[in-house]
N, C-alpha and C. Protein backbone atom coordinates (compact mmCIF):
# COMPACT_ATOMS: atom_id res chain seq x y z
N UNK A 1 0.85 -1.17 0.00
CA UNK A 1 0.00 0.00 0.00
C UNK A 1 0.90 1.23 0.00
N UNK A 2 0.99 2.21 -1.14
CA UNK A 2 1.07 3.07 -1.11
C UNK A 2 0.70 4.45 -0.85
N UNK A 3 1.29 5.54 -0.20
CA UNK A 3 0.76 6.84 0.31
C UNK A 3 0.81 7.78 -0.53
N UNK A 4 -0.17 8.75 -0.68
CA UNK A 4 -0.12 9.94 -2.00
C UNK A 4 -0.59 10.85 -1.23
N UNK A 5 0.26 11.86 -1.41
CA UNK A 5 -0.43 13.14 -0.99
C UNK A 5 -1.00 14.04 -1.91
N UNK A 6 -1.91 14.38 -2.65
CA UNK A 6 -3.01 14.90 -3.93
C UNK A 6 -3.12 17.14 -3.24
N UNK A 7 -2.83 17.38 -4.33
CA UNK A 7 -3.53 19.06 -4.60
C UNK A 7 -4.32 18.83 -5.74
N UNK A 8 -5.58 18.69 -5.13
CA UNK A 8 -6.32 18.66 -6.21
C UNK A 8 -7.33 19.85 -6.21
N UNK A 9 -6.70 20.77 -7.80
CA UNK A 9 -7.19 21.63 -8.01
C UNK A 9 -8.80 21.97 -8.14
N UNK A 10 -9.51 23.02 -8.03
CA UNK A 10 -11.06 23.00 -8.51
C UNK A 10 -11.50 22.97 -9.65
N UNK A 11 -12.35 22.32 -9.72
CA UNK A 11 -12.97 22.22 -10.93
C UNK A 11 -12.22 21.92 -12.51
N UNK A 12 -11.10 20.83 -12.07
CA UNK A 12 -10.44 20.19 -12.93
C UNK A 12 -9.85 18.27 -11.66
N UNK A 13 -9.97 18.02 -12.92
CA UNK A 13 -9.03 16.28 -12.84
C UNK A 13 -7.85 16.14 -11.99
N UNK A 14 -6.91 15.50 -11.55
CA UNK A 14 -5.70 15.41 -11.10
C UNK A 14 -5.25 13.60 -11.34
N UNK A 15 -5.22 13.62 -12.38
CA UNK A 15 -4.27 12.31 -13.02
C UNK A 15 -3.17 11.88 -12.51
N UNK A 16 -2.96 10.74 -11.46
CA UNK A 16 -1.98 10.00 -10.87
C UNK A 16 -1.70 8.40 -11.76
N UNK A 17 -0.80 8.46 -12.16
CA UNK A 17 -0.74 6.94 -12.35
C UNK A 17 0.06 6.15 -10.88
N UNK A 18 -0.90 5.15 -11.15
CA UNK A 18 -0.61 4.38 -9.95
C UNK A 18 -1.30 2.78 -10.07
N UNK A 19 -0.85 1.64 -10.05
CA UNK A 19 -1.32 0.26 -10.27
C UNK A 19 -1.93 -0.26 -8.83
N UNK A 20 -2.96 -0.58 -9.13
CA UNK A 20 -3.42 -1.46 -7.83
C UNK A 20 -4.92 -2.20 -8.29
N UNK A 21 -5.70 -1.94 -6.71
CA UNK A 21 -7.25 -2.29 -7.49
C UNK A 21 -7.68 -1.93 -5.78
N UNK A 22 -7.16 -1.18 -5.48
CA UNK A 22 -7.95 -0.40 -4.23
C UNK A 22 -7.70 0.89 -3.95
N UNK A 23 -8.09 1.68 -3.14
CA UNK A 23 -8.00 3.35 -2.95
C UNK A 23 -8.93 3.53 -1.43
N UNK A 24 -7.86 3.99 -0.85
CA UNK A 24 -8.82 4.79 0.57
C UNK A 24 -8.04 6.19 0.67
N UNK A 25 -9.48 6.77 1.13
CA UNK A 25 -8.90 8.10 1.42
C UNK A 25 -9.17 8.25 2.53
N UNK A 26 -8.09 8.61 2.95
CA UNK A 26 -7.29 8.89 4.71
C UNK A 26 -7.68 9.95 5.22
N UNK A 27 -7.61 11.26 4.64
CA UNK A 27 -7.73 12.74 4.75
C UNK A 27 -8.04 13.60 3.20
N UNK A 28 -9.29 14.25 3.82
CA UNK A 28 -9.87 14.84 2.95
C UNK A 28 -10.83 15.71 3.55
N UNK A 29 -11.01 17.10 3.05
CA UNK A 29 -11.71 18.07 3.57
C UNK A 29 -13.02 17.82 2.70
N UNK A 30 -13.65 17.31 1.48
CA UNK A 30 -14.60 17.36 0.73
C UNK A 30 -14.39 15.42 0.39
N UNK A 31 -15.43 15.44 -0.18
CA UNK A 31 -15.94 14.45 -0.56
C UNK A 31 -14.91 14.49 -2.24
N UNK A 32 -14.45 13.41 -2.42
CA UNK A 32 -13.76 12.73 -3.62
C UNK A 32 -14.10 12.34 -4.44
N UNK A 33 -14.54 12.11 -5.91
CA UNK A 33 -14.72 11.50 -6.91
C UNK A 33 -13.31 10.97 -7.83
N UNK A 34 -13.36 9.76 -7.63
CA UNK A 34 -12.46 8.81 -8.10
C UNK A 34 -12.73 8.28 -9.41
N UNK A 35 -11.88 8.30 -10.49
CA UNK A 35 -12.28 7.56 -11.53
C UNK A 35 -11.40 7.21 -12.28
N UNK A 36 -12.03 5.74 -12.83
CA UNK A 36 -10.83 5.28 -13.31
C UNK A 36 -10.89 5.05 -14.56
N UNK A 37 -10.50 5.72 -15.37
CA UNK A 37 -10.69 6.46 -16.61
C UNK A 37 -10.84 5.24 -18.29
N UNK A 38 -9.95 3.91 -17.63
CA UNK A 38 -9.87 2.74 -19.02
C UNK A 38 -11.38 1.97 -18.70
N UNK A 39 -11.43 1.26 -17.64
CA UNK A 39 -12.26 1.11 -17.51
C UNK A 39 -13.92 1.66 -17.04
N UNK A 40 -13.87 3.04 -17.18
CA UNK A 40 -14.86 3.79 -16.32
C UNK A 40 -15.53 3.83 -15.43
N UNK A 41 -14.51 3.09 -14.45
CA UNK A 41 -15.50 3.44 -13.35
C UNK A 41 -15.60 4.44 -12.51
N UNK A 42 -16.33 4.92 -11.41
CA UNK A 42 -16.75 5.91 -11.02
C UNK A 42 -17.17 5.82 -9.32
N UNK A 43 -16.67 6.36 -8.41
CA UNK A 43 -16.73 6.25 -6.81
C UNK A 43 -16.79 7.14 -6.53
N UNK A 44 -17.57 8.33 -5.65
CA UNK A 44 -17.75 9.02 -4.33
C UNK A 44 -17.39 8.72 -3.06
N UNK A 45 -16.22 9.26 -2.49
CA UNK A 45 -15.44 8.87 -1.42
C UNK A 45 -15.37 10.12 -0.28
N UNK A 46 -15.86 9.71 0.57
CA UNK A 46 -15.88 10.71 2.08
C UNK A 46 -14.19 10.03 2.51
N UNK A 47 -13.78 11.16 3.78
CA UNK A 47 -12.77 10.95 4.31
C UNK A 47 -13.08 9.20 4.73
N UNK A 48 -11.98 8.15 4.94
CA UNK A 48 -12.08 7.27 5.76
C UNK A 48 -12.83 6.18 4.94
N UNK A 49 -13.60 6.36 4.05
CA UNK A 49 -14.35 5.17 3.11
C UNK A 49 -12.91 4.97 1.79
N UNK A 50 -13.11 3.70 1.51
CA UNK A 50 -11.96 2.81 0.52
C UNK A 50 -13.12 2.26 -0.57
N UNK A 51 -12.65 1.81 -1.55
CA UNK A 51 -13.13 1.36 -3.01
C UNK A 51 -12.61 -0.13 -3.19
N UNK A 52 -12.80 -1.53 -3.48
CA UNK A 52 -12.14 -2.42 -4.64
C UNK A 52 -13.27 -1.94 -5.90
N UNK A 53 -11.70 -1.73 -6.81
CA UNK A 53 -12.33 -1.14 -8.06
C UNK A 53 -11.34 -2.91 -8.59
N UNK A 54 -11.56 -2.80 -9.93
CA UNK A 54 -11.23 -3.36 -10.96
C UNK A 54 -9.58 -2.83 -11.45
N UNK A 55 -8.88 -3.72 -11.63
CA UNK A 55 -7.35 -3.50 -11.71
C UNK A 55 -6.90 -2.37 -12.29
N UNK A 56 -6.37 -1.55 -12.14
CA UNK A 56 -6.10 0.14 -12.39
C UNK A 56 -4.45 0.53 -12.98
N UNK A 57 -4.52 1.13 -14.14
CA UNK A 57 -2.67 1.73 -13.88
C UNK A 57 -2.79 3.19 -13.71
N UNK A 58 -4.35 3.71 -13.36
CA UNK A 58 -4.30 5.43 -13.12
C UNK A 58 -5.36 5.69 -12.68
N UNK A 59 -5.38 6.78 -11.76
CA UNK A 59 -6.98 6.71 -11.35
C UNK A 59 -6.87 8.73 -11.52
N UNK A 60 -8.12 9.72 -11.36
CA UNK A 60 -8.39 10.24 -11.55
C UNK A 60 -9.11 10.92 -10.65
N UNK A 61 -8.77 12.19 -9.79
CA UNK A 61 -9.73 13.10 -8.59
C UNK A 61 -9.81 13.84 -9.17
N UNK A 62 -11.61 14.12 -8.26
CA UNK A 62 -11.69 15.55 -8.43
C UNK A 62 -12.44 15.96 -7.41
N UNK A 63 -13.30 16.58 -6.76
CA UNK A 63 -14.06 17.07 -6.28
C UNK A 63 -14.62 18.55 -6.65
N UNK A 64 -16.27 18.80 -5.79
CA UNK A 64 -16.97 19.75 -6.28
C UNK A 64 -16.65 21.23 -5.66
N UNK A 65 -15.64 21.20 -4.42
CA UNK A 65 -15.36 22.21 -4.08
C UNK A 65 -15.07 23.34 -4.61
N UNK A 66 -15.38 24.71 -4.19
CA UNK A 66 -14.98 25.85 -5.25
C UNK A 66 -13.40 26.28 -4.89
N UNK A 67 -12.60 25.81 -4.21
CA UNK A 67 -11.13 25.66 -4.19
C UNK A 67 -10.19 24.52 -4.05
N UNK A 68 -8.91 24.88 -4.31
CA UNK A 68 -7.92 23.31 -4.42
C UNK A 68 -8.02 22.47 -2.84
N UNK A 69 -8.41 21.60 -3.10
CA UNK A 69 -7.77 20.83 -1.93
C UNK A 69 -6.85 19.78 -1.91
N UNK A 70 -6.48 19.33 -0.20
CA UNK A 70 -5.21 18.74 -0.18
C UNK A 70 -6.10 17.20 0.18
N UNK A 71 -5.61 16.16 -0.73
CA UNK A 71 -6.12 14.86 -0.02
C UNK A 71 -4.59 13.81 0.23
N UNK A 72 -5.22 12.65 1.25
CA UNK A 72 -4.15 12.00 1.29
C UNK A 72 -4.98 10.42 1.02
N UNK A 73 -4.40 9.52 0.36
CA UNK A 73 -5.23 8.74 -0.23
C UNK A 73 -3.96 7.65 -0.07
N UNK A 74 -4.73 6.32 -0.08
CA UNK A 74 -3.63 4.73 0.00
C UNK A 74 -4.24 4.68 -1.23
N UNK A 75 -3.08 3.79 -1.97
CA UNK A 75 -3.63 3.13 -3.35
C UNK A 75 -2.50 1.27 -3.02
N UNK A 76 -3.34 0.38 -3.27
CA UNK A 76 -2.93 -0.76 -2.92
C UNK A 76 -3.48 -2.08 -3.40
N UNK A 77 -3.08 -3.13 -3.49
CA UNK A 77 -3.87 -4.45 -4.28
C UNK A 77 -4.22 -4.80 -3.07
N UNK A 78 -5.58 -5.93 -3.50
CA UNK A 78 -6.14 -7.21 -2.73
C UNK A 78 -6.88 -6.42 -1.32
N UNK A 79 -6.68 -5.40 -0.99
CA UNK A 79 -7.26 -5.01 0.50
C UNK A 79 -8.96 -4.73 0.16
N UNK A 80 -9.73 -5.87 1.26
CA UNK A 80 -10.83 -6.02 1.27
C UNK A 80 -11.60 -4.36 1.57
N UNK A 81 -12.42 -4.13 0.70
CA UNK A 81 -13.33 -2.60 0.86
C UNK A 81 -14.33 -2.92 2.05
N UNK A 82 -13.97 -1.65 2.78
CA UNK A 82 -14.96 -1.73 3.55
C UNK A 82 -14.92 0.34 4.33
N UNK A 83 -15.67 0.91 5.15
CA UNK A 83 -15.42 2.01 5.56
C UNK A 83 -15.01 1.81 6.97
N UNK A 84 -13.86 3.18 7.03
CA UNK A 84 -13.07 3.08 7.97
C UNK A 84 -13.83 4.51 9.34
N UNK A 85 -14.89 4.69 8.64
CA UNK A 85 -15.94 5.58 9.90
C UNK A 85 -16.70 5.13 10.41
N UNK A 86 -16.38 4.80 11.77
CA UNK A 86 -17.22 3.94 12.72
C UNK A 86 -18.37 5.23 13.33
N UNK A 87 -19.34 4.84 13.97
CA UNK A 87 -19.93 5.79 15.00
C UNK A 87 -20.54 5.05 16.48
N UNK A 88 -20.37 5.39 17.13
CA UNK A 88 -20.89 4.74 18.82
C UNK A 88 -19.36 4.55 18.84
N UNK A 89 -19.50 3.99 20.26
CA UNK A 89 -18.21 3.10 21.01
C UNK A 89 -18.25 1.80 20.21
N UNK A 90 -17.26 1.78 20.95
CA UNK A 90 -16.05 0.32 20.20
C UNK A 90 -15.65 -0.41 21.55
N UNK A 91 -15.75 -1.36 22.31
CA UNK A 91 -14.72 -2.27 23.07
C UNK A 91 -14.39 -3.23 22.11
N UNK A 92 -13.56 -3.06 22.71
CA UNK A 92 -11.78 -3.97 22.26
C UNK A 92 -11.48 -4.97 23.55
N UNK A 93 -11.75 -5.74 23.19
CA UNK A 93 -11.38 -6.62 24.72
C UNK A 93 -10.16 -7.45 24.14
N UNK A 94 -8.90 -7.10 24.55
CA UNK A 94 -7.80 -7.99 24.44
C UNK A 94 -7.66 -9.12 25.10
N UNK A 95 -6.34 -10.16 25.03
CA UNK A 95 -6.39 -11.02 25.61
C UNK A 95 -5.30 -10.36 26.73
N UNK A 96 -5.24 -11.46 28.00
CA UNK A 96 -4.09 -10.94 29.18
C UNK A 96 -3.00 -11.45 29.24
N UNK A 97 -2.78 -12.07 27.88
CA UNK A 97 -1.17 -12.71 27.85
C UNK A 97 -1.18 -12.88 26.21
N UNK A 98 0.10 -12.67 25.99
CA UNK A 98 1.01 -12.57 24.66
C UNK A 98 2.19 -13.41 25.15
N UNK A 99 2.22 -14.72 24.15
CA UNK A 99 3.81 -15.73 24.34
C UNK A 99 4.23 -15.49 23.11
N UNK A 100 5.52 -15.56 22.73
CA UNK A 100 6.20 -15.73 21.31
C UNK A 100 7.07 -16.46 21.26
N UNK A 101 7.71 -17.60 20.02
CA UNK A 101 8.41 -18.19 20.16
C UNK A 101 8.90 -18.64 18.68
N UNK A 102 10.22 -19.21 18.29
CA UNK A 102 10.51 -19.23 17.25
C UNK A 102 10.68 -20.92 17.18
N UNK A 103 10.25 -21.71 16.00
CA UNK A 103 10.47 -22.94 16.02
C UNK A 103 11.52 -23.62 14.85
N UNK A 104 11.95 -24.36 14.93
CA UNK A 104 12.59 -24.52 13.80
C UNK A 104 11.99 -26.29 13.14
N UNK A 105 11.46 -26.13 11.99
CA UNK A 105 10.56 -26.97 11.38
C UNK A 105 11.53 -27.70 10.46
N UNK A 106 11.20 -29.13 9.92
CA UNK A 106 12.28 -29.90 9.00
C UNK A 106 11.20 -30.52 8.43
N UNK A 107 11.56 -31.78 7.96
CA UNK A 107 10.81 -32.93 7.47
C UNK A 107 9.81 -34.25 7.75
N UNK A 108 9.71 -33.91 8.51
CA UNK A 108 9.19 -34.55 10.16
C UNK A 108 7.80 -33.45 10.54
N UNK A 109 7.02 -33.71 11.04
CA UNK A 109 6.07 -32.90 11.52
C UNK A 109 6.71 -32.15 13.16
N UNK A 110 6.60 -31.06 12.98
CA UNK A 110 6.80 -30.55 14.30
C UNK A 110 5.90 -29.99 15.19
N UNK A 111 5.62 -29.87 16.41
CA UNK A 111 4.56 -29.02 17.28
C UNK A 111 5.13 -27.74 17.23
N UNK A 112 4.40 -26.45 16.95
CA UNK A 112 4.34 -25.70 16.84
C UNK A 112 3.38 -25.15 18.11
N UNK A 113 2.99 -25.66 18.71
CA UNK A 113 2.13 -25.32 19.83
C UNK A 113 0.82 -26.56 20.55
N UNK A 114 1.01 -26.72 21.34
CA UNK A 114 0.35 -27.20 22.36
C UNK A 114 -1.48 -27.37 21.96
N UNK A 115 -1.97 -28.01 22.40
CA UNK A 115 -3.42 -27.97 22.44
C UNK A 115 -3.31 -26.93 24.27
N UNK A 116 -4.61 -25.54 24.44
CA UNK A 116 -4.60 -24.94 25.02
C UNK A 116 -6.13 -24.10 24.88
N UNK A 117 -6.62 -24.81 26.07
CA UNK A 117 -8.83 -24.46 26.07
C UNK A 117 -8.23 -22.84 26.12
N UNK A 118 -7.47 -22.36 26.51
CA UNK A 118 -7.55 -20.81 26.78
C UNK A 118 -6.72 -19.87 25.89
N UNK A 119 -6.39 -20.44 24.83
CA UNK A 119 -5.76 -19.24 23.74
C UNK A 119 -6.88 -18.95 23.11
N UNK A 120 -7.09 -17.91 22.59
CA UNK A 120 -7.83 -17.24 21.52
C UNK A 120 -7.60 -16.61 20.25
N UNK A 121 -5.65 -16.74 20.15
CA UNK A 121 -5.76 -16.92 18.79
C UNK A 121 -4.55 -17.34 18.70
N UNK A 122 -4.26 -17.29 17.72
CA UNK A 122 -2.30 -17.89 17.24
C UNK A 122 -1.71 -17.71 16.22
N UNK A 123 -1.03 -16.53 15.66
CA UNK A 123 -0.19 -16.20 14.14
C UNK A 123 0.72 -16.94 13.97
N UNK A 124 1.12 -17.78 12.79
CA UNK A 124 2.52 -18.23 12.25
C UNK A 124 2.56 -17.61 10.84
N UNK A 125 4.42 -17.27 11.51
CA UNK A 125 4.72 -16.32 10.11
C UNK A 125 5.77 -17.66 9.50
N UNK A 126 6.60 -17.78 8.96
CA UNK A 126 7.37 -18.32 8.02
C UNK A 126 8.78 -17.46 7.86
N UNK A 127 9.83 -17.71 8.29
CA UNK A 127 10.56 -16.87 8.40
C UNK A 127 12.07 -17.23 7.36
N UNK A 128 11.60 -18.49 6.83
CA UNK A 128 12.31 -19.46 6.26
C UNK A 128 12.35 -19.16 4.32
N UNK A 129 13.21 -19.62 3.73
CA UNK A 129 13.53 -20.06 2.14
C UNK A 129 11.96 -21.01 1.68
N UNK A 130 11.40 -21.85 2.23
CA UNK A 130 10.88 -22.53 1.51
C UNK A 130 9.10 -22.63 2.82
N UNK A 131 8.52 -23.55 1.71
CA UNK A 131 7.19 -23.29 2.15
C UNK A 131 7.01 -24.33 3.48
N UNK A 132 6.22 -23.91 4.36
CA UNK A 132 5.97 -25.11 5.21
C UNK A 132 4.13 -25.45 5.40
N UNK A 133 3.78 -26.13 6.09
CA UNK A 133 2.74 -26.81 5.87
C UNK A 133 2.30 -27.05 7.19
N UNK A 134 0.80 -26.28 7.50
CA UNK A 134 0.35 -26.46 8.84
C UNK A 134 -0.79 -27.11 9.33
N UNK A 135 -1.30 -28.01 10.20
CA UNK A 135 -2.26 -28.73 10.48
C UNK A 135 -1.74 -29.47 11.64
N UNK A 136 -2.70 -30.31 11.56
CA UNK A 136 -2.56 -31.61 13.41
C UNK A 136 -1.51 -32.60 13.42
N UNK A 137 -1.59 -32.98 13.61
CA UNK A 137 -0.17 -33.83 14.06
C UNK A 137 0.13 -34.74 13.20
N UNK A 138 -0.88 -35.13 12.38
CA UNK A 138 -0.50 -35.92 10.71
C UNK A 138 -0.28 -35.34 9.69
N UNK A 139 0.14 -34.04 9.95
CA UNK A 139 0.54 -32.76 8.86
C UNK A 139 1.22 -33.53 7.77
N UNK A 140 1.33 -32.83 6.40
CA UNK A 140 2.07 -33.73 5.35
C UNK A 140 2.48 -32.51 4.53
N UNK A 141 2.78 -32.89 3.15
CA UNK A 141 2.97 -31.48 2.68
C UNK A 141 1.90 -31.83 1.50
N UNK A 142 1.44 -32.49 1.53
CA UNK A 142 0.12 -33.04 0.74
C UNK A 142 -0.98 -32.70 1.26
N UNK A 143 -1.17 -32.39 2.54
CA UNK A 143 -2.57 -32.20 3.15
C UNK A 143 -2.35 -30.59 4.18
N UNK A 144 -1.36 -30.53 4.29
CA UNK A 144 -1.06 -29.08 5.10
C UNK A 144 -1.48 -28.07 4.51
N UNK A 145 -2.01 -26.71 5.36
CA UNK A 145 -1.85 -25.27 4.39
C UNK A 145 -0.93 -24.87 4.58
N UNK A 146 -0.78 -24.39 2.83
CA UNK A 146 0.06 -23.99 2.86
C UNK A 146 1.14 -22.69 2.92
N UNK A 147 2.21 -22.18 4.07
CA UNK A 147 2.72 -20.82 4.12
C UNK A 147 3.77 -21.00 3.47
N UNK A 148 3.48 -19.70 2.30
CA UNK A 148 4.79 -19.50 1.80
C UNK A 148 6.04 -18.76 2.69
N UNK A 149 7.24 -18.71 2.26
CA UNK A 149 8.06 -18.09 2.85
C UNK A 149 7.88 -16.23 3.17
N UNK A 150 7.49 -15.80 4.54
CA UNK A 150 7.40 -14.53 4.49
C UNK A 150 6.26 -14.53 4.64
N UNK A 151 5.18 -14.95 4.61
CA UNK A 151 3.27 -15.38 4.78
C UNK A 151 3.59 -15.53 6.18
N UNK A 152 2.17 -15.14 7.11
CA UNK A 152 1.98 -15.02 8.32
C UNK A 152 0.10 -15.81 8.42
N UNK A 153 -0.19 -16.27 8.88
CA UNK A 153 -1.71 -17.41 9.51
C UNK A 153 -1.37 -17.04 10.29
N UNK A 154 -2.98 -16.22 10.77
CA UNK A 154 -3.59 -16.00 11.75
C UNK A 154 -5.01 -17.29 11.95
N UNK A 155 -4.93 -17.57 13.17
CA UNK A 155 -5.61 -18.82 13.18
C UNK A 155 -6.69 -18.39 14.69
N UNK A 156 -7.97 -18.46 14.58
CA UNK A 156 -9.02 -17.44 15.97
C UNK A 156 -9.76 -18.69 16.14
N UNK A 157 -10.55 -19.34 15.01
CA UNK A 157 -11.49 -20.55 14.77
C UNK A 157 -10.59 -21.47 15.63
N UNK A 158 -9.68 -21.80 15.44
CA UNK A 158 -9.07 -23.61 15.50
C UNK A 158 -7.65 -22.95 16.49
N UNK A 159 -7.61 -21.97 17.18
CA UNK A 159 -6.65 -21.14 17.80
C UNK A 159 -6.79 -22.62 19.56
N UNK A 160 -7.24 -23.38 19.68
CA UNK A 160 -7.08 -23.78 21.08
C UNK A 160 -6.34 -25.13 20.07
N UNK A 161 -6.58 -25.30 19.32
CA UNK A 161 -6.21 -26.90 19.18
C UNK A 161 -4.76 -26.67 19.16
N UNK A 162 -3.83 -28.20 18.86
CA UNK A 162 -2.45 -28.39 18.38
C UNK A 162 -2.29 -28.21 17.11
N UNK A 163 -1.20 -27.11 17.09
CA UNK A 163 -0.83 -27.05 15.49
C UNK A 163 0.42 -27.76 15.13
N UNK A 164 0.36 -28.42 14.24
CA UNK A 164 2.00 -28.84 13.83
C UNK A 164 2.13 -28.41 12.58
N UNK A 165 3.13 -27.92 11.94
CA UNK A 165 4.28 -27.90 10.33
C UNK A 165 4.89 -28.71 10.49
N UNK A 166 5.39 -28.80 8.68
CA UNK A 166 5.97 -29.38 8.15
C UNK A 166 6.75 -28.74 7.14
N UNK A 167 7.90 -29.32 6.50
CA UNK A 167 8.30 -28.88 5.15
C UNK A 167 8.97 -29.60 4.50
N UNK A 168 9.15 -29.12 3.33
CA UNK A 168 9.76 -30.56 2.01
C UNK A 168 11.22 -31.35 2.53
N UNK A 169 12.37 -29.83 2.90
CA UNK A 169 13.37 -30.41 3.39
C UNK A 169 13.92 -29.72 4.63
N UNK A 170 13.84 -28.27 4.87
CA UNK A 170 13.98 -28.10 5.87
C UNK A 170 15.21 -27.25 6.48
N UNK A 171 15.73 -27.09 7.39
CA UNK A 171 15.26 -26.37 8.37
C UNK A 171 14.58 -24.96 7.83
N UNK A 172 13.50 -24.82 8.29
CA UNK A 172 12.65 -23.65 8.59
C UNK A 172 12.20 -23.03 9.40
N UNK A 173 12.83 -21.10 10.05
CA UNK A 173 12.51 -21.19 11.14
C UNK A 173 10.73 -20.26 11.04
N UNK A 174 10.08 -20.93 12.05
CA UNK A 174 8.34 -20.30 12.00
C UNK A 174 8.50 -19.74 12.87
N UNK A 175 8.03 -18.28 13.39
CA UNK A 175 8.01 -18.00 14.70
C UNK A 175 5.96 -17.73 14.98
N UNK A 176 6.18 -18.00 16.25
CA UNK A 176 4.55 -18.58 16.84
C UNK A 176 4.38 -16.85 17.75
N UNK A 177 2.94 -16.32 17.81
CA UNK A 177 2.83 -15.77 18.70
C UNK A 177 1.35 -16.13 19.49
N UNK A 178 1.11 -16.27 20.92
CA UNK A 178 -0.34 -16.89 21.02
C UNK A 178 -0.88 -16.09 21.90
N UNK A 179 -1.83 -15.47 21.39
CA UNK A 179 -3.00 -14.86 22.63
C UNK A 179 -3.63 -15.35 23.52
N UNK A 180 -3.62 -15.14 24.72
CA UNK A 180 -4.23 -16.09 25.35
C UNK A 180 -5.71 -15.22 26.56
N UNK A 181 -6.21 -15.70 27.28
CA UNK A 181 -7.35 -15.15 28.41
C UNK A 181 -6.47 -14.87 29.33
């Protein structure tokens, strides 16, 4: 995800090329009109609301204001659309413990973590050259999901059970982090 900072003049266009297939605008004094000029499409964007448009190499502002304004806008692939203006309260209830730990995975199935009634969730990143493969204790590289090297699983659903990896040859180091109550 990339950051743009936009002067976008009144009552004219401001042509950025930029590749992606998403757009949020971060900061903005007026309401945005986005468009993306090959394929035509067309969005109205308040501060804090994002777009998935259709794959882009340029997109196009303007707004109706009678002077230039300053916007600041992400342009980025794959990030799910949704708006970033909430209204009411929000609780956030965290968990009361954070463990981390780094494992080193081979050819062999390894535990990666414990079966535990009280975690509530569990990330594995991949920190390794090659892919490894995660599931229960009969993990394979045939039946595992699969993390590429540099990929991070976040796991909330199936976060109490035992996880084990695997990988083709190995050593790979995964590092684990687990939320717990």
């Amino acid at each position: 995800m990339r950051r743009y900072q936009l002067k976008i003049p009144a009552g004219y266009e401001l042509e950025i090329f930029a590749t992606g297939d998403y757009v949020r605008v971060h900061q903005a004094g007026v309401a945005l009109t986005v468009r993306e000029p090959d394929r035509n499409q067309e969005v109205e964007l308040q501060e804090g609301d994002d777009a998935h448009l259709a794959r882009f190499e340029r997109l196009r502002f303007s707004h109706g204001a009678s002077s230039d304004q300053t916007a600041v806008v992400y342009i980025g692939d794959g990030t799910q659309a949704s708006s970033a203006r909430i209204g009411g309260a929000v609780d956030i209830k965290q968990g009361a413990t954070l463990t981390a730990s780094a494992v080193s995975v081979g050819s062999t199935a390894t535990q990666l973590v414990a079966a535990s009634s009280t975690r509530k969730s569990v990330r594995f990143q991949n920190l390794g050259t090659e892919a490894v493969y995660l599931g229960p204790s009969g993990v394979t590289t045939a039946n595992g999901i699969k993390l590429e090297p540099g990929a991070t699983w976040i796991e909330e659903n199936g976060a109490a059970a035992a996880w084990y990896a695997i990988a083709a040859t190995g050593p790979v180091d995964v590092r684990v982090q687990e939320v717990g109550a």
